[in-house]
C-alpha atoms as a PDB file:
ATOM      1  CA  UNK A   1     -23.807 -61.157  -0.502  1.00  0.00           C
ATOM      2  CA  UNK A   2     -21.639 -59.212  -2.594  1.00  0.00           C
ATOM      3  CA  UNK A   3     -24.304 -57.783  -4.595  1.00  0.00           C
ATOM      4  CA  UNK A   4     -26.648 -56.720  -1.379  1.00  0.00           C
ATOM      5  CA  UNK A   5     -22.966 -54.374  -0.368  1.00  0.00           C
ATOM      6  CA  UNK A   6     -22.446 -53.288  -3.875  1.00  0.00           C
ATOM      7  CA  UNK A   7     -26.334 -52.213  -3.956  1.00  0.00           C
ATOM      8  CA  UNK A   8     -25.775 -50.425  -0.464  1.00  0.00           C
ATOM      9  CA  UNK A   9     -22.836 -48.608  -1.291  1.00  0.00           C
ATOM     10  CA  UNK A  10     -24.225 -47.216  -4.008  1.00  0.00           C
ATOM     11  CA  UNK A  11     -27.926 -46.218  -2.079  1.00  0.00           C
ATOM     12  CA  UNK A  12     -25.760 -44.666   0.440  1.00  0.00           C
ATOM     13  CA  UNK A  13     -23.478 -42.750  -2.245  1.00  0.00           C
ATOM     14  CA  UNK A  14     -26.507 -41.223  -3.756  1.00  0.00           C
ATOM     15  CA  UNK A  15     -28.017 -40.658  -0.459  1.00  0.00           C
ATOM     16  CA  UNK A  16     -24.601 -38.919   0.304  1.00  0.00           C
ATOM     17  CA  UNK A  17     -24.735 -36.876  -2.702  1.00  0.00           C
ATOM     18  CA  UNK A  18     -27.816 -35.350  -2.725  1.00  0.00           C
ATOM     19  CA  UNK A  19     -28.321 -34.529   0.523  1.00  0.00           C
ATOM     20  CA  UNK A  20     -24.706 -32.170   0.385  1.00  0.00           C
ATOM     21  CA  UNK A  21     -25.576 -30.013  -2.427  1.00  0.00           C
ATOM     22  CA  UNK A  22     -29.476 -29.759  -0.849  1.00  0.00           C
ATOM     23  CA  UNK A  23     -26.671 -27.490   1.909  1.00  0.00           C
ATOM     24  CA  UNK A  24     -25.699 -25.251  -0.451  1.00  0.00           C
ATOM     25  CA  UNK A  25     -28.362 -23.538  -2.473  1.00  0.00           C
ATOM     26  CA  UNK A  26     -28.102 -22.805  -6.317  1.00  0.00           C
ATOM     27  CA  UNK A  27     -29.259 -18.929  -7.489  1.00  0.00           C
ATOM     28  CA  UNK A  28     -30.903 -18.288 -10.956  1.00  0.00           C
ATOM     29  CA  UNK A  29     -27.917 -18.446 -12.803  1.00  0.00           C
ATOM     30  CA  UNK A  30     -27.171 -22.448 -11.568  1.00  0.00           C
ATOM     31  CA  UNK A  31     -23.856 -20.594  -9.084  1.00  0.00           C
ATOM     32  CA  UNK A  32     -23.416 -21.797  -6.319  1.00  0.00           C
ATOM     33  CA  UNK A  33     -24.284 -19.636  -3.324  1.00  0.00           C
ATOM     34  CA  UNK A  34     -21.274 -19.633  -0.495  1.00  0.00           C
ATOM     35  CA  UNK A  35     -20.683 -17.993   2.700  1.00  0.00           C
ATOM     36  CA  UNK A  36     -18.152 -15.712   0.835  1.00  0.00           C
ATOM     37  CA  UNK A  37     -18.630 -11.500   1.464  1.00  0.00           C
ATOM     38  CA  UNK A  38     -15.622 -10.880  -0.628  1.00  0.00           C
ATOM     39  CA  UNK A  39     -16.552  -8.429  -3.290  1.00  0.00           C
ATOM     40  CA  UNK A  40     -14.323  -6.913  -5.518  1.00  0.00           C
ATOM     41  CA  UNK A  41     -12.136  -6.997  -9.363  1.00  0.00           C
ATOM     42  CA  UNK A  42      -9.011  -8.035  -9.104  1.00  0.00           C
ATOM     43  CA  UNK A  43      -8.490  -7.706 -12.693  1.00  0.00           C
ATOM     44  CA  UNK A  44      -9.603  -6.114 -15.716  1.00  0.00           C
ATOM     45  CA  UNK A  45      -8.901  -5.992 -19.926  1.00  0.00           C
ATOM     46  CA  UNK A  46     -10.604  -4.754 -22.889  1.00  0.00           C
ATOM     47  CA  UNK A  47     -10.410  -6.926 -26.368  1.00  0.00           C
ATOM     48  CA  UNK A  48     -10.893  -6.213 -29.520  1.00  0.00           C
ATOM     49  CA  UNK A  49     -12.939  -8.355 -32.193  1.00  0.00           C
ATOM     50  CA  UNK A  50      -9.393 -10.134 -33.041  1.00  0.00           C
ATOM     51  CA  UNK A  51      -9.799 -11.202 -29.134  1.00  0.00           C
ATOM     52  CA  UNK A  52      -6.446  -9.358 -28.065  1.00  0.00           C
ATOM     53  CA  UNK A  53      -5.620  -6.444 -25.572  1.00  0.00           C
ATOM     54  CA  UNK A  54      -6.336  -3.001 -26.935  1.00  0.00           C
ATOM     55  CA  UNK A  55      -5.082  -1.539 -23.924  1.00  0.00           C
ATOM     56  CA  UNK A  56      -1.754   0.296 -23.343  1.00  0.00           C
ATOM     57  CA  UNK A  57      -0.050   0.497 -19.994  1.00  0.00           C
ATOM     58  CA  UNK A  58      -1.229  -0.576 -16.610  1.00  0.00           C
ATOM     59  CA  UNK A  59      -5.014  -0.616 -15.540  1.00  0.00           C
ATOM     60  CA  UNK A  60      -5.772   1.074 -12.368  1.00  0.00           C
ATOM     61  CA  UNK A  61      -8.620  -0.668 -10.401  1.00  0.00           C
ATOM     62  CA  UNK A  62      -9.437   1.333  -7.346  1.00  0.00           C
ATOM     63  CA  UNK A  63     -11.449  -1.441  -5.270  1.00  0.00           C
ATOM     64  CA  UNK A  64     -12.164   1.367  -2.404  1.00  0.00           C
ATOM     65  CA  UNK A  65     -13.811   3.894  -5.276  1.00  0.00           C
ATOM     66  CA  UNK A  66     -14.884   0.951  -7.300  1.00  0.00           C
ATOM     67  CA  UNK A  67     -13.424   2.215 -10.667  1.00  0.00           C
ATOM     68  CA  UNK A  68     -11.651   0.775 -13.417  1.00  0.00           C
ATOM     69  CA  UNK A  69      -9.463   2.652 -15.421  1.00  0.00           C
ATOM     70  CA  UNK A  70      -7.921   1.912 -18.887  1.00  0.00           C
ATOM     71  CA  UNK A  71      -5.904   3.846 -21.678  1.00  0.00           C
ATOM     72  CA  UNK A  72      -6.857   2.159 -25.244  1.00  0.00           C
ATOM     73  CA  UNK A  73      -4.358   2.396 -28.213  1.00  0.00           C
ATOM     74  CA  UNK A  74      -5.356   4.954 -30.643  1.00  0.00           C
ATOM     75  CA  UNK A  75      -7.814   4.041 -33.388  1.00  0.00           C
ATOM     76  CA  UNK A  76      -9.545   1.426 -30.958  1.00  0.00           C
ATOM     77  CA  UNK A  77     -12.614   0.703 -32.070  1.00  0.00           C
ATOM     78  CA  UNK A  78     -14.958   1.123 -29.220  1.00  0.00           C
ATOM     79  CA  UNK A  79     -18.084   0.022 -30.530  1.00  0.00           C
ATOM     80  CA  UNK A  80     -16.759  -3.231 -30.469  1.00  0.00           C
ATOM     81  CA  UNK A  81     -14.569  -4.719 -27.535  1.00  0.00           C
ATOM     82  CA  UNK A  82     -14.824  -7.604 -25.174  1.00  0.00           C
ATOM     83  CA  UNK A  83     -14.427  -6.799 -21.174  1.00  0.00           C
ATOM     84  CA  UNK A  84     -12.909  -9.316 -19.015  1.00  0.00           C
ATOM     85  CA  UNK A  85     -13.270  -9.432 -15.743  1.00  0.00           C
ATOM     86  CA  UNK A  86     -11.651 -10.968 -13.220  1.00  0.00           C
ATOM     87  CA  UNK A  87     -13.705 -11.508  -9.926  1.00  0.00           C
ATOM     88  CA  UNK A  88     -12.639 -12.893  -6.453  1.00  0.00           C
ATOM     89  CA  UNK A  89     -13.626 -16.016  -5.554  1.00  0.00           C
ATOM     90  CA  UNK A  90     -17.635 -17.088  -6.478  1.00  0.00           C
ATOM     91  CA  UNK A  91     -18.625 -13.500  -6.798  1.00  0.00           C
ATOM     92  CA  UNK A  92     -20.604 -13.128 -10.292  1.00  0.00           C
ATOM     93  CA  UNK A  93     -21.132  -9.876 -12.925  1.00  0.00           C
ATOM     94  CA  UNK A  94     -24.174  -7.971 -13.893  1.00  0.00           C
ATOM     95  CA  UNK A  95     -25.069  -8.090 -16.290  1.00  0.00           C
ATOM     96  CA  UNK A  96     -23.726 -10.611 -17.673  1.00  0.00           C
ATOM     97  CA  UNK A  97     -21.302 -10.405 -20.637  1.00  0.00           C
ATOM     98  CA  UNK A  98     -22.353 -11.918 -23.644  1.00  0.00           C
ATOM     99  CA  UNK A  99     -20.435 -10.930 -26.284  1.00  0.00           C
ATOM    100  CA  UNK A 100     -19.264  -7.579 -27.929  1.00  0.00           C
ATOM    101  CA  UNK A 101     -19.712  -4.526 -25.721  1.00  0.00           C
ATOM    102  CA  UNK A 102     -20.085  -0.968 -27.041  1.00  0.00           C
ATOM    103  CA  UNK A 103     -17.785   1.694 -24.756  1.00  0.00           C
ATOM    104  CA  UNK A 104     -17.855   4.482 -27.356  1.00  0.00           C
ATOM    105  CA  UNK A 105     -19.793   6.624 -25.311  1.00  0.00           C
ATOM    106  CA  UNK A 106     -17.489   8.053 -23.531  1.00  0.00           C
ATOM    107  CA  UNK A 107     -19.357  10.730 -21.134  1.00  0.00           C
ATOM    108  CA  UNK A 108     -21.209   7.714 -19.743  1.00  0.00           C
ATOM    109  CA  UNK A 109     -18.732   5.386 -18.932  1.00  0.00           C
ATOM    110  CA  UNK A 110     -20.257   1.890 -18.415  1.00  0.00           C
ATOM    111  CA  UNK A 111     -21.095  -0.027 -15.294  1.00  0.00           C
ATOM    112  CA  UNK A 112     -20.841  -3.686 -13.694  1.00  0.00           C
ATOM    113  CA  UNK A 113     -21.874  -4.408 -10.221  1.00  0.00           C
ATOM    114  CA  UNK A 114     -19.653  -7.869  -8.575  1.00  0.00           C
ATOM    115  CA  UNK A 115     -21.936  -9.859  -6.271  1.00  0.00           C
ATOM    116  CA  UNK A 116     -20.836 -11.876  -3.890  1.00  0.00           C
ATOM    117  CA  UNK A 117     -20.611 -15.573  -3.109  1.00  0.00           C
ATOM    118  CA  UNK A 118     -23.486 -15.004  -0.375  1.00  0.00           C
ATOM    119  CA  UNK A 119     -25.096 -12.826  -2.599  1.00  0.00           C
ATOM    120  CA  UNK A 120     -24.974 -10.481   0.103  1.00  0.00           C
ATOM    121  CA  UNK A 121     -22.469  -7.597  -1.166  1.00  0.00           C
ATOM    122  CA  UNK A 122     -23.156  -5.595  -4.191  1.00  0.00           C
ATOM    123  CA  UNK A 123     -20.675  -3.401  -5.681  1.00  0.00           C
ATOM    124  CA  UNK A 124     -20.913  -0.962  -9.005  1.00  0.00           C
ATOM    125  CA  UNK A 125     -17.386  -0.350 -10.473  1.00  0.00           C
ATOM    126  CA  UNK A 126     -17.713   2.019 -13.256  1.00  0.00           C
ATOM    127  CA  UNK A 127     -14.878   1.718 -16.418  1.00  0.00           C
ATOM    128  CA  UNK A 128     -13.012   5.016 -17.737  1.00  0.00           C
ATOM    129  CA  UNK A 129     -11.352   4.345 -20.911  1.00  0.00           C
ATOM    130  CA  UNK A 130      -8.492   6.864 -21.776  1.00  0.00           C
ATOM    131  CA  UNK A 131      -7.923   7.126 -25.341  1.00  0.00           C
ATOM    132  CA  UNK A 132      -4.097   7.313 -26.410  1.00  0.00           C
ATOM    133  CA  UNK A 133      -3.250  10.357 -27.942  1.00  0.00           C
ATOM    134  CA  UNK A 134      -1.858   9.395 -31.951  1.00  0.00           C
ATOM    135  CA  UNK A 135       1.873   9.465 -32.164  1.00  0.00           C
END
């Protein structure tokens, strides 16, 4: 008797489980997609190869203009930084960051759209990076 409950329990936890996340579909990336519209950054930083902040002062993200703006230390090597991105809650980046990110051209600053949870709401922040001026 105790094995027939046992073997229920357990056909009705799987039955449980799989039938929940068939509610809530996966995109191509294995996210899930929510009900969520929020879109936006709600914070932003630039590393260098070492993995630490190259930036000096405050970033300014402007979530109305969708812009990101950052001052760099002087002598940052811009060929070679890591962004990081904050999002809001299940919103994704593209594209995706993989690794290190070249921002040395200056005149065409770089852009990341944030999708959100639904997948609904697209929006393209683009980054200005400030060089400090040497001291």
């Amino acid at each position: 008797m105790k094995k027939i409950f046992s073997i229920l329990f357990y056909g009705m936890a799987v039955m449980l489980f799989s039938t929940a996340c068939s509610d809530n579909p996966i995109d191509e990336d294995g996210l899930l997609i929510t009900d969520r519209d929020e879109c936006y950054v709600s914070n932003f930083d630039l590393a260098g190869t070492d993995h630490l902040t190259v930036k000096v002062g405050d970033v300014i993200i402007d979530n109305n203009a969708c812009t990101i703006n950052i001052t760099v230390a002087y002598g940052t090597d811009l060929q070679h930084l890591y962004p990081k991105f904050s999002l809001v809650t299940d919103a994704k980046l593209e594209p995706k960051i993989t690794g290190i990110t070249d921002f040395s051209d200056l005149a065409n600053p770089r852009q990341y759209t944030v999708i959100s949870g639904s997948r609904r709401v697209r929006k393209t922040y683009t980054i200005y990076i400030t060089v400090q001026e040497p001291v």
